[in-house]
N, C-alpha and C. Protein backbone atom coordinates (compact mmCIF):
# COMPACT_ATOMS: atom_id res chain seq x y z
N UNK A 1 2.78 10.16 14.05
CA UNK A 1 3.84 9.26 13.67
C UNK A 1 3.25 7.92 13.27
N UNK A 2 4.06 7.12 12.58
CA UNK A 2 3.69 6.00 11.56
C UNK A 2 4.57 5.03 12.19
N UNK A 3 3.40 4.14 12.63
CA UNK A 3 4.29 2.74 13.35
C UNK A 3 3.91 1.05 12.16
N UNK A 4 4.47 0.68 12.20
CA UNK A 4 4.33 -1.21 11.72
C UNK A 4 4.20 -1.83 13.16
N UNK A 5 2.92 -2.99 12.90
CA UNK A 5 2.86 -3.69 13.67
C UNK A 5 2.54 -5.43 12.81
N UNK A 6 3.65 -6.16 13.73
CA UNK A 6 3.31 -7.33 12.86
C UNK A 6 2.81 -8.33 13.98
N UNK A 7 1.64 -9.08 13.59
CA UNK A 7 0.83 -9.69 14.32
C UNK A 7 0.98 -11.23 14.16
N UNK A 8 1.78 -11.87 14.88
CA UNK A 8 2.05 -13.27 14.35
C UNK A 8 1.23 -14.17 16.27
N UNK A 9 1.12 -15.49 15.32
CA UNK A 9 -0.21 -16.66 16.19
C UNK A 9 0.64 -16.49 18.19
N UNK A 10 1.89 -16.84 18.37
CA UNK A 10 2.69 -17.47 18.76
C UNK A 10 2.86 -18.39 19.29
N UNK A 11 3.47 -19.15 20.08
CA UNK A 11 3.89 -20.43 20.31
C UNK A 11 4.26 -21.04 22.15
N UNK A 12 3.98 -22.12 22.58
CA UNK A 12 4.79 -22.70 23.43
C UNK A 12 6.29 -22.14 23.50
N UNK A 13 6.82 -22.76 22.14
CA UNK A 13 8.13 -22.94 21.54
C UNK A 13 8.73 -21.64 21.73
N UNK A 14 9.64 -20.92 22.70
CA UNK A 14 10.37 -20.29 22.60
C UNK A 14 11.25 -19.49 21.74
N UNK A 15 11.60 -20.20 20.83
CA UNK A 15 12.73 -20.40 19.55
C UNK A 15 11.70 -19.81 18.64
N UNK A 16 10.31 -19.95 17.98
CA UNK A 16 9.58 -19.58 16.88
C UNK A 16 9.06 -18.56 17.85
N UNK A 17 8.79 -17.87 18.44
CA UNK A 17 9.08 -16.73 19.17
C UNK A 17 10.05 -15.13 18.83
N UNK A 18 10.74 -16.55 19.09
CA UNK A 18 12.19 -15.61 18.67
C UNK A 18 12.44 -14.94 17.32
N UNK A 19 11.96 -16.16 16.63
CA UNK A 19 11.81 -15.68 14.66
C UNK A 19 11.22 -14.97 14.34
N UNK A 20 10.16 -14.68 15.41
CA UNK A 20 9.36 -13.34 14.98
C UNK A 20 10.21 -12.43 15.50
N UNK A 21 10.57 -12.61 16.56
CA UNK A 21 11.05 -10.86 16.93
C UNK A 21 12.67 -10.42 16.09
N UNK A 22 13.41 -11.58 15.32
CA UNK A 22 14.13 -11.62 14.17
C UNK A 22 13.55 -10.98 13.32
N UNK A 23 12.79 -11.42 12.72
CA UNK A 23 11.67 -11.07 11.67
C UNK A 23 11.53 -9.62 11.77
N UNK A 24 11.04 -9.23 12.99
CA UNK A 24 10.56 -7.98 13.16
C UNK A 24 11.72 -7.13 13.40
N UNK A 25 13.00 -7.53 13.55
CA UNK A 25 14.42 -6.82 13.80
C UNK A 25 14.72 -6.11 11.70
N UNK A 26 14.39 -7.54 11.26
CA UNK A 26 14.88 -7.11 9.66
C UNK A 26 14.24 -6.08 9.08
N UNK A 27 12.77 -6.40 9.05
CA UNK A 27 11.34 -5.74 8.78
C UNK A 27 12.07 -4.17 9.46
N UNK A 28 12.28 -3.59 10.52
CA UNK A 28 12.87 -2.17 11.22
C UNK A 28 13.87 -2.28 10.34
N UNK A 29 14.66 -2.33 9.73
CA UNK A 29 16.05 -2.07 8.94
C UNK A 29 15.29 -2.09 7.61
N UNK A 30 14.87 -2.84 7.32
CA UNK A 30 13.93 -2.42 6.00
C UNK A 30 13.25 -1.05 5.95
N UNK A 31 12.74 -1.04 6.97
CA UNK A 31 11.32 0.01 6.79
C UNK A 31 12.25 1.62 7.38
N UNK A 32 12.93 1.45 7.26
CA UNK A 32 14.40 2.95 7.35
C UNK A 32 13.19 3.76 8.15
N UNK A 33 13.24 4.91 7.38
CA UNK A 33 12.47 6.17 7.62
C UNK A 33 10.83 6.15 7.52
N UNK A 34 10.47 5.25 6.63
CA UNK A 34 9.27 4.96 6.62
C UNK A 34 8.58 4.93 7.29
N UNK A 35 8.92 4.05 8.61
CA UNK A 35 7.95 3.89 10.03
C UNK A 35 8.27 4.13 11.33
N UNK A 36 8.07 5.30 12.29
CA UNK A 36 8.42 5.71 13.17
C UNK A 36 9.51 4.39 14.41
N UNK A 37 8.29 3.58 14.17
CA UNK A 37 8.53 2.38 15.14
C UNK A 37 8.01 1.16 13.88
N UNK A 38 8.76 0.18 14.41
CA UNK A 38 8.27 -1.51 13.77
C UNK A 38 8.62 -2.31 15.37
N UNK A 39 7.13 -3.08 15.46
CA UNK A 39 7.14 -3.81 16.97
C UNK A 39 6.30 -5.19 16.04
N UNK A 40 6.63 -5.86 17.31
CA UNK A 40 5.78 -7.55 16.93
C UNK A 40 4.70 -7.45 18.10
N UNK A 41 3.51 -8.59 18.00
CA UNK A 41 2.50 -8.80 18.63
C UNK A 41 2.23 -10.09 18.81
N UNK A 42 1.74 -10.65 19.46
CA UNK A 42 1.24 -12.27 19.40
C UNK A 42 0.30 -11.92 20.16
N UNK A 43 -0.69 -13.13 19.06
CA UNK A 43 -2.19 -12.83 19.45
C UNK A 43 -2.47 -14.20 20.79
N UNK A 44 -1.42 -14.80 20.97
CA UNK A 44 -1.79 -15.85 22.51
C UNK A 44 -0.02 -16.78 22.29
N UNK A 45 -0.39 -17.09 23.76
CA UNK A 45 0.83 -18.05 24.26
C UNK A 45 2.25 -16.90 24.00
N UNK A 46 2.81 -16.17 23.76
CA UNK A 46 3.86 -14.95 23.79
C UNK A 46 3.58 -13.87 24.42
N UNK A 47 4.69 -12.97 24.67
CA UNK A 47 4.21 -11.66 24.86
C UNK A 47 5.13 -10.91 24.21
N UNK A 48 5.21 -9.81 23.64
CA UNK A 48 3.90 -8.74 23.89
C UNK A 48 2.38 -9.11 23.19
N UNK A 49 1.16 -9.10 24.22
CA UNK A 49 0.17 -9.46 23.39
C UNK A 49 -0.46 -7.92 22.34
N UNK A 50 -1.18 -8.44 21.76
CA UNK A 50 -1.47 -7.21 21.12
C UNK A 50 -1.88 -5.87 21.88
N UNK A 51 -2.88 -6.29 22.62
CA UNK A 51 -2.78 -4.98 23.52
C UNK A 51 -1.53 -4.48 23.94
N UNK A 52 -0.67 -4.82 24.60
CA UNK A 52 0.43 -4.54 25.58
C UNK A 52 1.41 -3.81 24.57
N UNK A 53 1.31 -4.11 23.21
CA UNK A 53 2.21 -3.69 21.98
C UNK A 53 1.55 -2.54 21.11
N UNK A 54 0.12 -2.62 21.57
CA UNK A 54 -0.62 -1.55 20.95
C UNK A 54 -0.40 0.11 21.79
N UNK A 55 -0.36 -0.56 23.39
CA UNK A 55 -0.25 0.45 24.04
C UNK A 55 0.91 1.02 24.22
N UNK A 56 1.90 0.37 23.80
CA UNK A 56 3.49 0.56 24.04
C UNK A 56 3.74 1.40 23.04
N UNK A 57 3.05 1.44 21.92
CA UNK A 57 3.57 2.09 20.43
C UNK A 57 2.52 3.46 20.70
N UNK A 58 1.22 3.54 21.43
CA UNK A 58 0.79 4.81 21.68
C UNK A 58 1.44 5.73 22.50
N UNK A 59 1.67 4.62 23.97
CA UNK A 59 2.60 5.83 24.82
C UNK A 59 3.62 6.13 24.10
N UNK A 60 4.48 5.89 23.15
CA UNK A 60 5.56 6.83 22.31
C UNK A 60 5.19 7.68 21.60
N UNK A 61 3.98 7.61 21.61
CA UNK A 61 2.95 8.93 20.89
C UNK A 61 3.23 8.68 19.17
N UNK A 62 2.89 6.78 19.23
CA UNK A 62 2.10 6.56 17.58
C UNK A 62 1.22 7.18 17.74
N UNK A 63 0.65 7.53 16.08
CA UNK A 63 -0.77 7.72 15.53
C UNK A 63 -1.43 7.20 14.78
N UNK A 64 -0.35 6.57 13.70
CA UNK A 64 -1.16 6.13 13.01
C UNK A 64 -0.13 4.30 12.77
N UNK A 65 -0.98 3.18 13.28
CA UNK A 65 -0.37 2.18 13.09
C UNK A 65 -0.91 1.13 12.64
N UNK A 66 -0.17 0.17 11.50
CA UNK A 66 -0.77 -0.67 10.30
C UNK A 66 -0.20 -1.84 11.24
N UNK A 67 -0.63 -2.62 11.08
CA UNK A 67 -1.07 -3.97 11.95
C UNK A 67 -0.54 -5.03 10.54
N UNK A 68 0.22 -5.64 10.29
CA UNK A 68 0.41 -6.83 9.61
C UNK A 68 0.30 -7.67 9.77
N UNK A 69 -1.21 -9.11 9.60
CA UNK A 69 -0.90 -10.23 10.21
C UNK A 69 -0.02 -11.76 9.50
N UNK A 70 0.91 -11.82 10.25
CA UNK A 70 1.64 -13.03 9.78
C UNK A 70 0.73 -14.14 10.12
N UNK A 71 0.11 -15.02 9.22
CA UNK A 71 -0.55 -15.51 8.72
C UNK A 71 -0.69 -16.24 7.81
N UNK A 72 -0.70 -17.50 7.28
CA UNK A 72 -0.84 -18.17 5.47
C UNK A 72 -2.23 -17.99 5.57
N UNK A 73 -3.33 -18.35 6.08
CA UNK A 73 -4.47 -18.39 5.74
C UNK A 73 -5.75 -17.96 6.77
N UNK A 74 -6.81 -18.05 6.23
CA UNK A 74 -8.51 -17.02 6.71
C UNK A 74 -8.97 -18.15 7.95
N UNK A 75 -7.89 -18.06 8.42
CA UNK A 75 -8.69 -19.07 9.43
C UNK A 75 -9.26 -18.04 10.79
N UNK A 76 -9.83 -18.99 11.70
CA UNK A 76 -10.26 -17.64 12.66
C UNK A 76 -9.71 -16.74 13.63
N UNK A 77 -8.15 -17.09 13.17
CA UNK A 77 -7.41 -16.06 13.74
C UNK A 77 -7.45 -14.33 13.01
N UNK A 78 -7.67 -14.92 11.65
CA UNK A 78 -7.50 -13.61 10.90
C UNK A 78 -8.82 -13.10 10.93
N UNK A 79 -9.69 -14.25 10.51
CA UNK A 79 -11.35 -13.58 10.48
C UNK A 79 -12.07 -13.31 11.71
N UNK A 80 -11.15 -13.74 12.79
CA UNK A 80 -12.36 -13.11 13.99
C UNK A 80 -11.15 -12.21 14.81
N UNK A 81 -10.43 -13.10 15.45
CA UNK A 81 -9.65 -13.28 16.21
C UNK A 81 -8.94 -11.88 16.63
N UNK A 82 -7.98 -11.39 15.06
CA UNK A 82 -7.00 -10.06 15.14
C UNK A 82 -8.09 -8.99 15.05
N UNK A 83 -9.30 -9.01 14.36
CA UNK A 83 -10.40 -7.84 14.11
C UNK A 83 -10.94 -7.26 15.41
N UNK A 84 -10.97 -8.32 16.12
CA UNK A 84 -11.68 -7.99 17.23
C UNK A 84 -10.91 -7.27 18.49
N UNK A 85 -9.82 -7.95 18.39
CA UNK A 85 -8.76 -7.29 19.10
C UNK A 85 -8.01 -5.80 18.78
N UNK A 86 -8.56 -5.63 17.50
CA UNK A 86 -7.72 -4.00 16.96
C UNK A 86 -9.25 -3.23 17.03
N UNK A 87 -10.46 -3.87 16.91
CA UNK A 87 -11.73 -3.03 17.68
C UNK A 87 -11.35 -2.65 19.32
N UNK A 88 -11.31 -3.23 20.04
CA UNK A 88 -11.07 -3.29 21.22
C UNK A 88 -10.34 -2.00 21.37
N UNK A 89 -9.11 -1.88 20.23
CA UNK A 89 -7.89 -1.26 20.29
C UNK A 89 -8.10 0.34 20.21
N UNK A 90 -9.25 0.33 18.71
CA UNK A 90 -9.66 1.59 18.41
C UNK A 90 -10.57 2.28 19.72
N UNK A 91 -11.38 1.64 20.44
CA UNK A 91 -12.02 2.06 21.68
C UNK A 91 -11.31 2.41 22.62
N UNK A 92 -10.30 1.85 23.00
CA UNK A 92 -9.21 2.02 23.75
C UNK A 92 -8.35 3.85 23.24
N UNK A 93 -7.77 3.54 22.32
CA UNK A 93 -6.98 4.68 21.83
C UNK A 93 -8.05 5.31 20.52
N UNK A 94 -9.25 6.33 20.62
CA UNK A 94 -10.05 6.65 19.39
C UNK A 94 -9.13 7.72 18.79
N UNK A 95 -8.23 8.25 19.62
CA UNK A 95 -7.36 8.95 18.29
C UNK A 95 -6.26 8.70 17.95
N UNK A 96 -6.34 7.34 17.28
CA UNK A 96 -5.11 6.47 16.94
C UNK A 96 -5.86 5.97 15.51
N UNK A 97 -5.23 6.13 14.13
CA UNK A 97 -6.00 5.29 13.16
C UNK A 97 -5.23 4.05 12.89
N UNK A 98 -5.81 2.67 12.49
CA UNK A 98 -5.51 1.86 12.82
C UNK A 98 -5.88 1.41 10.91
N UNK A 99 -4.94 0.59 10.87
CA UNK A 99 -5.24 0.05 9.52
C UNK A 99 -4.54 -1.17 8.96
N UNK A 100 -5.28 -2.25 8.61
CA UNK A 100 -4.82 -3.79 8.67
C UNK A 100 -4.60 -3.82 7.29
N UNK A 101 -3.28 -4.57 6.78
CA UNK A 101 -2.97 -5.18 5.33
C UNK A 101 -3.46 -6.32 5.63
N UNK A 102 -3.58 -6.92 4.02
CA UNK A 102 -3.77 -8.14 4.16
C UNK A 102 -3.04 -9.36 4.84
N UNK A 103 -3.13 -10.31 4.93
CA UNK A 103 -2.35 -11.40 5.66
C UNK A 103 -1.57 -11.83 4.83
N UNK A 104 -0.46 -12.77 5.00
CA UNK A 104 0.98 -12.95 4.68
C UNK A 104 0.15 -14.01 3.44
N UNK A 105 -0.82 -14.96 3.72
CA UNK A 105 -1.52 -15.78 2.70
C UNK A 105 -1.88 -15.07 1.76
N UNK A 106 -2.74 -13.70 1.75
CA UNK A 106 -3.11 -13.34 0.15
C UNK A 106 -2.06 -12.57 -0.56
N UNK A 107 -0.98 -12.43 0.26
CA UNK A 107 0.00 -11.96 -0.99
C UNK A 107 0.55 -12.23 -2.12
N UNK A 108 0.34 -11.35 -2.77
CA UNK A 108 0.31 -12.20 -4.88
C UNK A 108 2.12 -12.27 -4.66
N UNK A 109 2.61 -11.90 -3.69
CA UNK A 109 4.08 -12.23 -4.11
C UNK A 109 4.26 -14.14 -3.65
N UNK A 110 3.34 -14.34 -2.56
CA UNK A 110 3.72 -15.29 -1.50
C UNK A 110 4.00 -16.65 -2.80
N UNK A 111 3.08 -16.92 -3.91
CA UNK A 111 3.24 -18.02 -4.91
C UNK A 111 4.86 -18.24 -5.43
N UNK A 112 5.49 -16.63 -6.09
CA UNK A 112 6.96 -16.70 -6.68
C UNK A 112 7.86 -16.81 -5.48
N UNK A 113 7.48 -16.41 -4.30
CA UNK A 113 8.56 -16.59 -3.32
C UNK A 113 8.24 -17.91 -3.09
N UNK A 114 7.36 -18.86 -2.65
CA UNK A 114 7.59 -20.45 -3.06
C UNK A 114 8.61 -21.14 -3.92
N UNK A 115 8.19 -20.63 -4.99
CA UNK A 115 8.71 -21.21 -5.90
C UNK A 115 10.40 -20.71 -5.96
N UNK A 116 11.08 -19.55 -5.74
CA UNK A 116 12.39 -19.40 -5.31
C UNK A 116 12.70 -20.42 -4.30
N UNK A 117 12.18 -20.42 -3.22
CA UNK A 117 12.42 -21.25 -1.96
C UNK A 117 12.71 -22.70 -2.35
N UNK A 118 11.41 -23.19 -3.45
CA UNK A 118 11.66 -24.61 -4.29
C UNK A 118 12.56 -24.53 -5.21
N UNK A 119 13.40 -23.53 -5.94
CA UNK A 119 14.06 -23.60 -6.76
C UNK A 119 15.50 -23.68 -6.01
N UNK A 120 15.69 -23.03 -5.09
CA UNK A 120 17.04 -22.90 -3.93
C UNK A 120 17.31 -24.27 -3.99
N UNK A 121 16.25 -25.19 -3.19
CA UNK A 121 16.77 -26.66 -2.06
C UNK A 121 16.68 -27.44 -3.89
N UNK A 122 16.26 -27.32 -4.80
CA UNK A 122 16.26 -27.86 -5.90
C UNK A 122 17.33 -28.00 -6.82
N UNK A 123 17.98 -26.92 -6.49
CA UNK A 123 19.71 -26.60 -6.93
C UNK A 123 20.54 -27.25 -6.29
N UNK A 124 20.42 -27.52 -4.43
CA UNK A 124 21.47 -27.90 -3.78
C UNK A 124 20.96 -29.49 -3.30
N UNK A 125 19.82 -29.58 -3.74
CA UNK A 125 19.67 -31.15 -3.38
C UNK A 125 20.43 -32.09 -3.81
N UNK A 126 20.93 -33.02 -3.54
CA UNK A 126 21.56 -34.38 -4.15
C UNK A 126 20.65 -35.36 -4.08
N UNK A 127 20.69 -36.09 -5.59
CA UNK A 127 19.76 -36.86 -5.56
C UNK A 127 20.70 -38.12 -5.07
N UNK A 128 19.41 -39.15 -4.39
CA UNK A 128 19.85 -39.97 -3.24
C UNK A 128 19.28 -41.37 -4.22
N UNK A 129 20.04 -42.14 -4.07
CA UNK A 129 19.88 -43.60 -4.45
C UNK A 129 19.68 -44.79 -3.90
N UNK A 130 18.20 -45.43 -3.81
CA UNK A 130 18.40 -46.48 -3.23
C UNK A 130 18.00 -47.52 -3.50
């Protein structure tokens, strides 16, 4: 079976917490039939940490689960940080295949969805006079 896993930093903040596991509520209604399971991860300060979410999606007897890290950029969360932790993962579970997309930063969509986002508040702004 085919699980999504989305891997976001997390937070003190309770509330941006929460947006992920929102996030990860839409992402499951999106992903219909596609993916057995869709779970979230935080790699510190939240839980489920990645382990605890890695193991949760095996005991349901995943097999094969893609790891998404929410992310804008190569900092050393993405370049050390999540790699090392889904090594860990593969040692842990070796008959589980494990397979990382890129991060939310190199997505060739992430530039036009900007620019929607700037075109939205650009429509409803009022310009202010002073």
């Amino acid at each position: 079976m085919k699980s999504l896993l989305l891997i976001a930093h997390g937070s003190r903040r309770s509330g941006s917490n929460e947006e992920i596991r929102q996030l990860t509520s839409k992402l499951r209604e999106l992903a219909g039939a596609e993916y057995q399971q869709v779970d979230c991860a935080f790699l510190e300060l939240a839980e489920p940490s990645i382990e605890t979410a890695i193991d949760r999606l095996v005991a349901a007897g995943e097999t094969q689960i893609l790891c998404v890290p929410y992310f804008l950029a190569r900092g050393a969360h993405v370049a050390s940080d999540i790699p090392e932790a889904l090594e860990a993962a593969k040692a842990k579970h070796p008959s589980v295949t494990f397979t990382t997309s890129e991060y939310l930063g190199e997505a060739d969509q992430l530039p036009g969805i900007l620019m929607q986002i700037a075109g939205r508040a650009a429509t409803q702004a009022k310009p202010s006079h002073t």
